[in-house]
Protein backbone atom coordinates (compact mmCIF):
# COMPACT_ATOMS: atom_id res chain seq x y z
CA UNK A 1 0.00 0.00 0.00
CA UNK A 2 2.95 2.83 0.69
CA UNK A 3 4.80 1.98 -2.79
CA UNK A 4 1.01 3.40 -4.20
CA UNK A 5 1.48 6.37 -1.72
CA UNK A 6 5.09 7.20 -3.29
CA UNK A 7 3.67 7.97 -6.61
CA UNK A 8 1.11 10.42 -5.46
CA UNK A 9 1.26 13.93 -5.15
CA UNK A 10 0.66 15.78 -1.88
CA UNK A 11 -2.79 17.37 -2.93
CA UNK A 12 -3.90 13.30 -4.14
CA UNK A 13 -3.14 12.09 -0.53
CA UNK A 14 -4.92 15.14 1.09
CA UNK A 15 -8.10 13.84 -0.03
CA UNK A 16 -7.69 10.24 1.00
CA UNK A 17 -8.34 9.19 4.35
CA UNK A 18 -5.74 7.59 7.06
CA UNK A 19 -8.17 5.07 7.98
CA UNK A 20 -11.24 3.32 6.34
CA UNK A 21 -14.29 4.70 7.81
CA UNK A 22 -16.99 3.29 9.80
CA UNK A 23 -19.93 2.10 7.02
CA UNK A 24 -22.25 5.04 6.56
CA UNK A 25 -19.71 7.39 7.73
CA UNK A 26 -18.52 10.24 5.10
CA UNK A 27 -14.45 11.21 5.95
CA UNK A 28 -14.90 15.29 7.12
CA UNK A 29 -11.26 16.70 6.16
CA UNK A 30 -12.66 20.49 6.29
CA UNK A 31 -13.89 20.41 10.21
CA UNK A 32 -13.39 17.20 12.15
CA UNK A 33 -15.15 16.92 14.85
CA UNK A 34 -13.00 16.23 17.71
CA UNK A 35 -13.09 15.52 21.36
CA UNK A 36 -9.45 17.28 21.60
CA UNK A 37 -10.78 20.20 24.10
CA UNK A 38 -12.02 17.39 26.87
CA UNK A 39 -8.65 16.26 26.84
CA UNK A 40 -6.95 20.09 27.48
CA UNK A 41 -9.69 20.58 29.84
CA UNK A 42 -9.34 18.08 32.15
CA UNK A 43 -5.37 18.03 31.62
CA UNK A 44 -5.58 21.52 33.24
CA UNK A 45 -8.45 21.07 35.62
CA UNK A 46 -6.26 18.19 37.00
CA UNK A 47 -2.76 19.89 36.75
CA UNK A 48 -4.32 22.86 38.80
CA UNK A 49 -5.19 20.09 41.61
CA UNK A 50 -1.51 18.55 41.24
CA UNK A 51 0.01 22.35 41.51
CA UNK A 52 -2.19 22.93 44.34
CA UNK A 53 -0.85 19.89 46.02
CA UNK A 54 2.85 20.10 45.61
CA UNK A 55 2.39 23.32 46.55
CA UNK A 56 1.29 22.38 50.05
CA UNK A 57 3.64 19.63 49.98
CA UNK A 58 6.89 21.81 49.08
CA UNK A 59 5.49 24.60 51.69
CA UNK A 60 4.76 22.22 54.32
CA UNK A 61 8.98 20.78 54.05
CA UNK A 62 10.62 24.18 53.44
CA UNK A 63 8.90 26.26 55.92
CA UNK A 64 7.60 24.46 59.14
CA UNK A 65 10.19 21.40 58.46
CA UNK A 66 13.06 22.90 57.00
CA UNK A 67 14.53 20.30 55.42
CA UNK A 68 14.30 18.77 51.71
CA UNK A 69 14.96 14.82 51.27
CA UNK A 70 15.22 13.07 48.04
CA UNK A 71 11.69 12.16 47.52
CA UNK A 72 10.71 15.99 47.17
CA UNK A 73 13.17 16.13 44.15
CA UNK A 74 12.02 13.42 42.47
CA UNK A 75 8.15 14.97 43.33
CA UNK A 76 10.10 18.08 41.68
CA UNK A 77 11.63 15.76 38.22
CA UNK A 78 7.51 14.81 38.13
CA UNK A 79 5.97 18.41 38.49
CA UNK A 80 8.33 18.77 35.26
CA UNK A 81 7.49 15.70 33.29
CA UNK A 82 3.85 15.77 33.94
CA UNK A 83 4.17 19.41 32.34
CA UNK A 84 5.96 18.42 29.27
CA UNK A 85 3.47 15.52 28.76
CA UNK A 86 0.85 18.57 29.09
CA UNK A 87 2.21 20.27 26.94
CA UNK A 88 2.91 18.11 24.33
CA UNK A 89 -0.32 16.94 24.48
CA UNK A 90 -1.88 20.53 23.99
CA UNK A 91 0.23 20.61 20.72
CA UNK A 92 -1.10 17.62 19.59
CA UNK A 93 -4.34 18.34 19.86
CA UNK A 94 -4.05 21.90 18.53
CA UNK A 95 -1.82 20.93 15.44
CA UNK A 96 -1.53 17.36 15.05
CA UNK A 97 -5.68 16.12 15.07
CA UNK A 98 -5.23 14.01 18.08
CA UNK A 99 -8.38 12.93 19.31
CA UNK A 100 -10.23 13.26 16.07
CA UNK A 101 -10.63 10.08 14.13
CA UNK A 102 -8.35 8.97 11.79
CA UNK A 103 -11.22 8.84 8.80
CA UNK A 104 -11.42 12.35 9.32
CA UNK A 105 -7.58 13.11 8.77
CA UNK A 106 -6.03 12.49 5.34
CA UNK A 107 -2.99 10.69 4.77
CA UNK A 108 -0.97 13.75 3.53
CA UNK A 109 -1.77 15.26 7.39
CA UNK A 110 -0.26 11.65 8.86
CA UNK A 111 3.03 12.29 6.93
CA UNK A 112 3.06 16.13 7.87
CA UNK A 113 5.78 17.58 10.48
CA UNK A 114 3.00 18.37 13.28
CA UNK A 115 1.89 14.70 13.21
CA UNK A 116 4.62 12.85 12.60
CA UNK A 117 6.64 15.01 15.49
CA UNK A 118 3.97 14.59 18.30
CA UNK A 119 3.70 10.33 17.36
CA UNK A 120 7.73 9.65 17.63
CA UNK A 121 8.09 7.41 20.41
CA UNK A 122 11.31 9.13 21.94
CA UNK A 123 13.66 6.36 22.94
């Protein structure tokens, strides 16, 4: 199926879609609809309620206990992950398509930077 893909031009694979759709289902290219803004939502809602406690965890040792032990950095190495996961995700929903299906995305979007940066498994 990709040696067909290597002949085509760009604008031929921007009208085919990633994935065979459901039967009864026409491929929407123009305006997907996606459930990408549940995703950001409740990413924040709960990464307001993990700032709020690590918050009162990182006041609670530096001020009344006065001391910092090697748990709290690694709590600090998560804060950080968990916000580059956050983030990432928020890019691909905004310019990748995540969360819309994949009959609504064409092939040309799979192979484009946005997608294809946001789906590399990093080793």
């Amino acid at each position: 199926m990709s040696a067909a893909f290597a002949n085509m031009t760009r604008e031929q694979l921007a009208q085919i879609p990633a994935a065979v759709p459901p039967p009864g289902v026409v491929p929407n290219f123009v305006d997907p609809p996606s459930d990408g803004y549940v995703l950001i939502a409740v990413g924040a809602a709960l990464m307001a309620v993990m700032f709020l406690f690590a918050g009162i965890r990182f006041f609670v040792k530096l001020r009344i206990q006065h001391k910092v032990s090697a748990d709290d950095w690694t709590t600090l190495v998560a804060l950080i992950g968990t916000c580059s996961y956050y983030a990432i995700c928020v890019y691909g929903v905004t310019r990748a398509k995540f969360a819309t299906h994949m009959w609504d995305i064409s092939v040309s979007h799979t192979m484009s930077d946005e997608f294809l940066i946001v789906s590399q498994p990093f080793p």
